[in-house]
Protein backbone atom coordinates (compact mmCIF):
# COMPACT_ATOMS: atom_id res chain seq x y z
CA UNK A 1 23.55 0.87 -8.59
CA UNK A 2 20.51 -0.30 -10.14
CA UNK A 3 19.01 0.94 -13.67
CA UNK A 4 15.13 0.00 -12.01
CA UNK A 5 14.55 3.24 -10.34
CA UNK A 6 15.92 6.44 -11.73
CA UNK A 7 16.68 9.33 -9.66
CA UNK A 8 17.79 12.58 -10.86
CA UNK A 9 17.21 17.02 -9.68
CA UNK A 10 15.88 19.29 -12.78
CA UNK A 11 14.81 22.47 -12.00
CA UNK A 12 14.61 22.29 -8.31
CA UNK A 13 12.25 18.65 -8.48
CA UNK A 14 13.68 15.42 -6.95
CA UNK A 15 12.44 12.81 -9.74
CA UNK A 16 12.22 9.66 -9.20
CA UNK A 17 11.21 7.03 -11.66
CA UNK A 18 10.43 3.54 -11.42
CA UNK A 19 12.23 1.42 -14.61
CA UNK A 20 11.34 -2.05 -13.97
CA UNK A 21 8.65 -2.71 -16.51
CA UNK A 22 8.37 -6.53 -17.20
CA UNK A 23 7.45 -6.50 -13.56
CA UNK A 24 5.23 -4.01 -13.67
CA UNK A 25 7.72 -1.52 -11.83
CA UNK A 26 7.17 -4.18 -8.23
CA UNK A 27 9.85 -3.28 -5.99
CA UNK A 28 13.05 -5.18 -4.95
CA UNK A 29 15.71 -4.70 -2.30
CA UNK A 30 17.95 -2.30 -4.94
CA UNK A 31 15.30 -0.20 -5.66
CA UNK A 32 13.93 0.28 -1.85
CA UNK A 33 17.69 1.24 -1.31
CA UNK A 34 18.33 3.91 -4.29
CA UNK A 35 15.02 5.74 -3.22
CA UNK A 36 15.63 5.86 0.69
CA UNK A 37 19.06 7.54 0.10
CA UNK A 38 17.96 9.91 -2.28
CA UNK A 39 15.05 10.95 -0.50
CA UNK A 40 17.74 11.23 2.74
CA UNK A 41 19.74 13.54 0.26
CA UNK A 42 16.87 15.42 -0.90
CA UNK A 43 15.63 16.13 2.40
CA UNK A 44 18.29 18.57 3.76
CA UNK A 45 19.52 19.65 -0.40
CA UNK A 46 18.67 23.47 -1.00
CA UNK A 47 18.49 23.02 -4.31
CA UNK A 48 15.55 20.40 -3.78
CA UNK A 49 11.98 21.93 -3.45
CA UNK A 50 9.61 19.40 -4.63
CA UNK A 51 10.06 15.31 -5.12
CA UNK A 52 8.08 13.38 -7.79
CA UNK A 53 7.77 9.98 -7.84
CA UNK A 54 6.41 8.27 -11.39
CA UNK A 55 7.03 5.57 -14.07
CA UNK A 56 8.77 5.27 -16.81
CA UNK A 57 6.86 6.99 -19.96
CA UNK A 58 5.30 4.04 -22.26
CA UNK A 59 5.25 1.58 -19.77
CA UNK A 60 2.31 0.15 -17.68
CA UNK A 61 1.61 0.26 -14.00
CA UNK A 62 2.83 2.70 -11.50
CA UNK A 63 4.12 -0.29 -9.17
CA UNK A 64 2.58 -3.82 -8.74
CA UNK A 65 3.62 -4.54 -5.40
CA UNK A 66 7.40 -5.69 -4.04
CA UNK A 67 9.47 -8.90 -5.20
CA UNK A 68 6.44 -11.57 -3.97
CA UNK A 69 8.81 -14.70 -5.38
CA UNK A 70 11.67 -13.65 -3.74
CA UNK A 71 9.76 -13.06 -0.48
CA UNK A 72 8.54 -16.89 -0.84
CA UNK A 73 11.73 -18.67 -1.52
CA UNK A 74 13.74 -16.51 1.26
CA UNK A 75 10.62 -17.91 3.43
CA UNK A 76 11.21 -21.58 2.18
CA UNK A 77 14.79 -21.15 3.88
CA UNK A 78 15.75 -18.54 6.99
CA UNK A 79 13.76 -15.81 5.34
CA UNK A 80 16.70 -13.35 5.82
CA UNK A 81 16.38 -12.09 2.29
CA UNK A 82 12.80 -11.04 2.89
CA UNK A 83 13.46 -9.48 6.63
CA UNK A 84 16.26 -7.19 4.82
CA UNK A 85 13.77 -6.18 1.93
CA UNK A 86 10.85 -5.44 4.90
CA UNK A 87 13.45 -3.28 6.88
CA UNK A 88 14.43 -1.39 4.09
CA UNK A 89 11.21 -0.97 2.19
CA UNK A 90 9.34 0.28 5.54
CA UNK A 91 11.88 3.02 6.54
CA UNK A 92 11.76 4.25 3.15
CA UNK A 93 7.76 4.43 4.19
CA UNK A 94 9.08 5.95 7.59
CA UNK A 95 11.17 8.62 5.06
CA UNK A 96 8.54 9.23 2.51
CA UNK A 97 5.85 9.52 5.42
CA UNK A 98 7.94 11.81 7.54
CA UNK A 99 9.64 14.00 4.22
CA UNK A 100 9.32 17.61 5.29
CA UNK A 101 8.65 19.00 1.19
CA UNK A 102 6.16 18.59 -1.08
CA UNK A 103 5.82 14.78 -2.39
CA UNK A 104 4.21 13.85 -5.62
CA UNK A 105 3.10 10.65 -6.79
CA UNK A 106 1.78 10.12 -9.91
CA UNK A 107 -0.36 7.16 -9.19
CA UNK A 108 -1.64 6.19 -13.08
CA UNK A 109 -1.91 2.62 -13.39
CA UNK A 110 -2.02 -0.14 -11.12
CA UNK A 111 -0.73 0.61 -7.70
CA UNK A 112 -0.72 -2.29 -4.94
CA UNK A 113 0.94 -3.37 -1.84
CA UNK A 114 4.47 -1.49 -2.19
CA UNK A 115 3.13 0.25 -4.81
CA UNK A 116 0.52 1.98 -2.25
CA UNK A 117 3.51 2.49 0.15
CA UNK A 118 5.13 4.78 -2.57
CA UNK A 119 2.44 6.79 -2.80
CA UNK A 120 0.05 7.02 0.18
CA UNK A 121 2.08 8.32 2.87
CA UNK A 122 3.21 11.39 0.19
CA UNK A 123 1.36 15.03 0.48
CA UNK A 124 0.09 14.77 -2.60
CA UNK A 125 -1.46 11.50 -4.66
CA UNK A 126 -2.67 11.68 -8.35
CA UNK A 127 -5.07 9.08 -9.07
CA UNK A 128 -6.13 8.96 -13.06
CA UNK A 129 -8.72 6.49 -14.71
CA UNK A 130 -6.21 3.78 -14.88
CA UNK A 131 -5.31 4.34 -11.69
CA UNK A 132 -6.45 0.34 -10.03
CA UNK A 133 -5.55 0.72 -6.17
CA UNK A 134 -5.98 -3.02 -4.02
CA UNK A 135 -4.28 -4.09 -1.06
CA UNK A 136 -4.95 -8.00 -1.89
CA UNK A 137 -2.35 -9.45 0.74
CA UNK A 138 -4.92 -11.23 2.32
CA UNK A 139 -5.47 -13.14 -0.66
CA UNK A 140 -1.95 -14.60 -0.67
CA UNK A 141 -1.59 -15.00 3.50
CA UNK A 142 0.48 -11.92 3.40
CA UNK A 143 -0.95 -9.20 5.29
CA UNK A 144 -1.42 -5.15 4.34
CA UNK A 145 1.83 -3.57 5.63
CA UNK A 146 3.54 -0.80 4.04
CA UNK A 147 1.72 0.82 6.29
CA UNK A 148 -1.21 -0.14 5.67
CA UNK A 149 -1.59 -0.19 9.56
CA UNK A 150 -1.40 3.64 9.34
CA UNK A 151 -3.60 4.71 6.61
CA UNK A 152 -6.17 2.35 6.04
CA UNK A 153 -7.82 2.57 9.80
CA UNK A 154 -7.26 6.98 9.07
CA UNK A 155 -9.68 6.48 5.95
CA UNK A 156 -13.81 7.34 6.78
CA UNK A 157 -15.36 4.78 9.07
CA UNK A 158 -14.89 1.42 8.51
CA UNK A 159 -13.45 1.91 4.71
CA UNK A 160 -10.12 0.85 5.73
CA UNK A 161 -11.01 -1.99 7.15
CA UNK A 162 -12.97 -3.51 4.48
CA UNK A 163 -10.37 -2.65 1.89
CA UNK A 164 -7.91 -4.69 4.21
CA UNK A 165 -10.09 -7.47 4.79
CA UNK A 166 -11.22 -8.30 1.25
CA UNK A 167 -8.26 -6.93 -0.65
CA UNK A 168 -11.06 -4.92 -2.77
CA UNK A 169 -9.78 -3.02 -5.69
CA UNK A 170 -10.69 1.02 -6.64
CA UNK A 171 -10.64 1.91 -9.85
CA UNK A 172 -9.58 5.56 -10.98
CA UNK A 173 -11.75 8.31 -9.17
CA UNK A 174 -12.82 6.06 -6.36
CA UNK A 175 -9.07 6.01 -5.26
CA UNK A 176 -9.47 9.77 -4.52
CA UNK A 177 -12.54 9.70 -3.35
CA UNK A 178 -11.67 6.92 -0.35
CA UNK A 179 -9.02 9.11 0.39
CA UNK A 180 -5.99 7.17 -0.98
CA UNK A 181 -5.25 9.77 -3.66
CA UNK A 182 -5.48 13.72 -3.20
CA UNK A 183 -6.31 14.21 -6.45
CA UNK A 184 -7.97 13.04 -9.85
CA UNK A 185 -7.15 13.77 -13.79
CA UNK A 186 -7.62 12.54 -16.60
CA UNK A 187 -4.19 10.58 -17.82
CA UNK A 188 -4.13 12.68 -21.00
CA UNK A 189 -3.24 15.11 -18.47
CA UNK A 190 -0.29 14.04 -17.23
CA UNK A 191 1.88 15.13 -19.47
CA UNK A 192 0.81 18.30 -19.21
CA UNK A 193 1.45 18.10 -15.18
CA UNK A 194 4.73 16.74 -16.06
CA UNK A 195 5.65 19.89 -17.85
CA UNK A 196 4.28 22.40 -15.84
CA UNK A 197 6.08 20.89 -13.09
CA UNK A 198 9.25 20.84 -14.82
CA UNK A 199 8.63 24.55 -15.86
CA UNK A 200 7.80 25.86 -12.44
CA UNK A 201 10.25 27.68 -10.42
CA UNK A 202 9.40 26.22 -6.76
CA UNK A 203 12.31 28.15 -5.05
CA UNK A 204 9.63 30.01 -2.91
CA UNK A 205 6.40 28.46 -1.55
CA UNK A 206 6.46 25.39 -3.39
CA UNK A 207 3.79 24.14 -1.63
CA UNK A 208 1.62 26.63 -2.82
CA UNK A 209 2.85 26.77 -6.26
CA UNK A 210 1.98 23.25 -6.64
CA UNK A 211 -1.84 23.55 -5.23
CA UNK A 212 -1.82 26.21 -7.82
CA UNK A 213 -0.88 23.85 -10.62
CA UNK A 214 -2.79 20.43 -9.50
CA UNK A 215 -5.69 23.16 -9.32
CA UNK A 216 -6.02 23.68 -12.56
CA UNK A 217 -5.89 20.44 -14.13
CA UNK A 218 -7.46 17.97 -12.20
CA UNK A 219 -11.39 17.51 -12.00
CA UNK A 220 -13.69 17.56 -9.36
CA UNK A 221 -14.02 14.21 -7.68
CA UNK A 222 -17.57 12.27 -7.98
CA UNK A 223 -19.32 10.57 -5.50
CA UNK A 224 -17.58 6.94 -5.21
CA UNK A 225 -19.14 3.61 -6.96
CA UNK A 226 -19.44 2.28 -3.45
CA UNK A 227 -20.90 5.08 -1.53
CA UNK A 228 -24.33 3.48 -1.44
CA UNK A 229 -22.80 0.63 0.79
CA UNK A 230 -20.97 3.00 3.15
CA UNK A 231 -23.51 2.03 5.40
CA UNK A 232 -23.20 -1.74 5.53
CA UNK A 233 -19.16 -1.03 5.27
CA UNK A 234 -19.68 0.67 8.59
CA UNK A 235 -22.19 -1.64 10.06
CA UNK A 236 -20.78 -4.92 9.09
CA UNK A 237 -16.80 -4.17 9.59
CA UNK A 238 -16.94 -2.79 13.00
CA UNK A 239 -15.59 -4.99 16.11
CA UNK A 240 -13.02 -7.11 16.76
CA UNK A 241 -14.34 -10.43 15.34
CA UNK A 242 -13.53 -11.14 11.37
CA UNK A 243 -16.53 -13.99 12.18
CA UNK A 244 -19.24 -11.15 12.96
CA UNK A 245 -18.37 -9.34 10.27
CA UNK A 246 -18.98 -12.36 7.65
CA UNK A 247 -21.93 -13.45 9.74
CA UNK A 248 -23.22 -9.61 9.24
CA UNK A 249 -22.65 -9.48 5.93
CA UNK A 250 -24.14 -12.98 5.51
CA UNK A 251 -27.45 -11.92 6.80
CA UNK A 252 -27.93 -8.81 5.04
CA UNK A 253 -30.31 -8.19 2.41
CA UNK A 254 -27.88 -6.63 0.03
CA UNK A 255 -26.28 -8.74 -3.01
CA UNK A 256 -23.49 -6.67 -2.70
CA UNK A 257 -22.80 -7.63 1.19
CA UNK A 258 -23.58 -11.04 0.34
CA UNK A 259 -20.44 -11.13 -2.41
CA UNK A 260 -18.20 -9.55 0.35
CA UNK A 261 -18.81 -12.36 2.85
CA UNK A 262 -18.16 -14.54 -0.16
CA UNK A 263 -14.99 -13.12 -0.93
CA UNK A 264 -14.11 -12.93 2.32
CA UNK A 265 -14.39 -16.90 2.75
CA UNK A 266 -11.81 -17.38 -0.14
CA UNK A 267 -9.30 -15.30 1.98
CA UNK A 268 -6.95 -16.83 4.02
CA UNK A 269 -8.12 -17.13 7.55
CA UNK A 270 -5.23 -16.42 9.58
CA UNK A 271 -4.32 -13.72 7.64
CA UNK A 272 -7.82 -12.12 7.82
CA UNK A 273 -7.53 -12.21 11.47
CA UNK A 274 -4.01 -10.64 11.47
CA UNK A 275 -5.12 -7.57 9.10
CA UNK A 276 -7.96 -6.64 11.06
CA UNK A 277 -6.07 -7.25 14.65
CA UNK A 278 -2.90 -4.65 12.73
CA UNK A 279 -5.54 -2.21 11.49
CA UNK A 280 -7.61 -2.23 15.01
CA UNK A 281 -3.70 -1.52 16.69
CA UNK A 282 -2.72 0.59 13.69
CA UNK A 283 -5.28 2.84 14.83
CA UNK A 284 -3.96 3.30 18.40
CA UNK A 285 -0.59 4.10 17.58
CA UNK A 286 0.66 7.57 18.79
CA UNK A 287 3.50 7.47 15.67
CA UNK A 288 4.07 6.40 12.18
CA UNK A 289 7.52 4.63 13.37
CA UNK A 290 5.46 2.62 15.98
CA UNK A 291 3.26 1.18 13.19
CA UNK A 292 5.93 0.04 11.28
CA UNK A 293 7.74 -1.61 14.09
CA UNK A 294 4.01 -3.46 14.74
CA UNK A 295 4.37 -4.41 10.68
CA UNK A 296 7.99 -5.43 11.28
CA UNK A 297 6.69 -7.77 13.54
CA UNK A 298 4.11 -8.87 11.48
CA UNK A 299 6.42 -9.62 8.48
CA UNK A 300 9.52 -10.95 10.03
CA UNK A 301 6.96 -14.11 10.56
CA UNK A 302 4.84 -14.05 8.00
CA UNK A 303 6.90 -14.82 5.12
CA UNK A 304 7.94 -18.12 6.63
CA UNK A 305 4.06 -18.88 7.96
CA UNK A 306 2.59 -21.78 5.09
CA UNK A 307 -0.55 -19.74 4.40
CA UNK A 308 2.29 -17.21 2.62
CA UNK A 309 4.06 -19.72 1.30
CA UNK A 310 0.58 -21.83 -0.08
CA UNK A 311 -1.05 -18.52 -1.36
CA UNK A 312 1.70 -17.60 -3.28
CA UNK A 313 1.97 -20.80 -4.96
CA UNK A 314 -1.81 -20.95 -5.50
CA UNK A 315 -2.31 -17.41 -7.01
CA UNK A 316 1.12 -16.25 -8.20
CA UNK A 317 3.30 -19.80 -8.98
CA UNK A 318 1.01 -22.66 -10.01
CA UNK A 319 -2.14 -19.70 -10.59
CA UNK A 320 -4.41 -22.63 -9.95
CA UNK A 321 -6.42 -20.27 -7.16
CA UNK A 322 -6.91 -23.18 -5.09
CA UNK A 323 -4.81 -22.63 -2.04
CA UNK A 324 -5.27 -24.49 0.99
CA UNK A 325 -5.10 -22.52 3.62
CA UNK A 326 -3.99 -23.65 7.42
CA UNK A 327 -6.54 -23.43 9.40
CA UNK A 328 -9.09 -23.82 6.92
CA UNK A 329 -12.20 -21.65 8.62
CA UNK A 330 -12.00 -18.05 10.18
CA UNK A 331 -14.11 -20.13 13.40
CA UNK A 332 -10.05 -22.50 14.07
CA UNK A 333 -7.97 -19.36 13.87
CA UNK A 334 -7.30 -18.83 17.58
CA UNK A 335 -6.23 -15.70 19.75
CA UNK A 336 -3.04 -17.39 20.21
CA UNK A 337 -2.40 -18.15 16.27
CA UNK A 338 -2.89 -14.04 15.79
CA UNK A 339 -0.60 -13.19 18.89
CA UNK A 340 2.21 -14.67 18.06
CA UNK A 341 2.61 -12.36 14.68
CA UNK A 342 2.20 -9.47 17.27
CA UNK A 343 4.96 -10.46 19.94
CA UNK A 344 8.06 -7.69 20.08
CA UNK A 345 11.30 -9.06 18.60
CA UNK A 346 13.66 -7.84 20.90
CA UNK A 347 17.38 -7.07 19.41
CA UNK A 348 16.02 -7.81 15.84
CA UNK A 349 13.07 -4.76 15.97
CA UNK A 350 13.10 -2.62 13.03
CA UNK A 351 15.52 0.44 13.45
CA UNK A 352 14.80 3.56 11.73
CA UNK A 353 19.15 4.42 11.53
């Protein structure tokens, strides 16, 4: 057992609570494992209406992201460690994703990478003012998985796609109005959800019960920060080619556009290939399960790849945010460098037993 996630039933509500603060609740192996078998519990228990997912009060972040370190020094070696943490952490995505009762996340603070696969796939997603959503994989050489395969391309036009590109970061109401939460509230409010939560008796239409209380506490969502560049989002992030889209952005007239292709150049090329090649499949797939196997894929070679193991060292290790990436220019990465990440795995694809 592990004291970093805390699961307990109160008055017909599954809670679950992250506990692992000095990392700012990032997820390991332990804690991927006590959440998948309660949620398999939960999912059949009578006396389980509603699950809520959260942090620990008086502690920051909802969850950072998984065990990056560990992922780099299992790559260093046979990267075994990091396969088992991928399989487990994406079927408890497959179980959160499929879970047949109402799922609340209480997304107030930051909430990247695993942190987003917590939350996202879950019917219902409270975003506050500290809520700070990113997907910044591509940053590191990683790539956005988690899902990310599933949602991101789902989100309006080409949204998705720049969000999984740049690694771009929403901050508190623009995280509900991209899509990624369902909700907004001010944090001073969450207690107050907490409680009436706690109070409610869900034993009969829970679902409605809970629209009922999320209702009447959180606000109305504005129109997002970034909805005057939907347009160039849409224009410049559509196609198959991450060099059009810099070369689009590049020759706008917009400032903004201009700092995206920047930003874009910092990212590691390979990886900015893979993302947009898993969000452009993502899309196609018929099932959830069929995206993760594609991010299974993805992952079981990634972690060992040395853009992963550079970026990591660059941003996370050494934090001089120099890393030199392999190839060097979006214009080297070939087809064949991004196929190989997509190739099936035969007797070691990811099982959803």
């Amino acid at each position: 057992m592990t004291d970093t996630v805390l699961t307990r039933i109160q008055g017909g509500v599954g809670y679950i609570t992250l506990n692992r603060p000095k990392a700012l609740h990032a997820l390991n192996l332990p804690m991927c494992e006590v959440i998948l078998t309660a949620l398999r519990e939960w999912r059949d228990d009578p006396d389980v209406h509603v699950v809520m997912i959260d942090h620990a009060d008086g502690t920051r972040g909802f969850c950072a992201g998984g065990d990056i370190a560990m992922l780099r020094e299992s790559g260093m070696s046979d990267g075994r460690e990091a396969r088992a943490f991928f399989a487990e952490e994406y079927r408890m995505n497959a179980a959160i994703k499929a879970f047949p009762k109402p799922y609340v996340a209480i997304m107030d603070g930051v909430t990247m990478g695993g942190g987003v696969g917590l939350s996202v796939h879950g019917s219902y997603r409270i975003a506050t003012e500290r809520t700070l959503f990113a997907m910044p994989e591509t940053g590191i050489g990683l790539f956005p998985d988690v899902g990310g395969g599933w949602f991101l391309p789902r989100l309006r036009g080409e949204l998705g796609t720049w969000l999984a590109l740049t690694g771009a970061r929403l901050k508190g109401s623009d995280v509900a109005a991209a899509g990624v939460a369902t909700h907004f509230l001010p944090s001073e409010l969450v207690p107050n959800l907490k409680a009436q939560i706690l109070d409610a008796d869900f034993s009969a239409g829970a679902a409605e019960l809970l629209g009922v209380i999320l209702k009447s506490l959180t606000h109305t969502i504005p129109a997002a920060s970034y909805a005057e560049h939907h347009a160039l989002i849409d224009s410049a992030f559509r196609g198959d080619r991450a060099e059009d889209m810099v070369a689009a952005l590049e020759a706008s007239d917009s400032d903004w556009g201009q700092k995206q292709a920047a930003l874009l150049r910092t990212k590691s090329p390979e990886t900015v290939k893979v993302a947009l090649r898993q969000v452009r499949e993502g899309a196609r797939c018929e099932t959830f399960e069929e995206n993760m196997r594609m991010e299974y894929r993805i992952g079981w070679r990634k972690v060992q790849s040395p853009d992963f193991i550079e970026g990591v060292r660059a941003v996370i290790i050494d934090k001089d945010n120099a890393p030199a990436w392999s190839p060097a220019r979006l214009e080297d990465v070939s087809d064949a460098d991004v196929d190989r990440y997509f190739a099936p795995l035969g007797a070691d694809e990811l099982s959803f037993d």
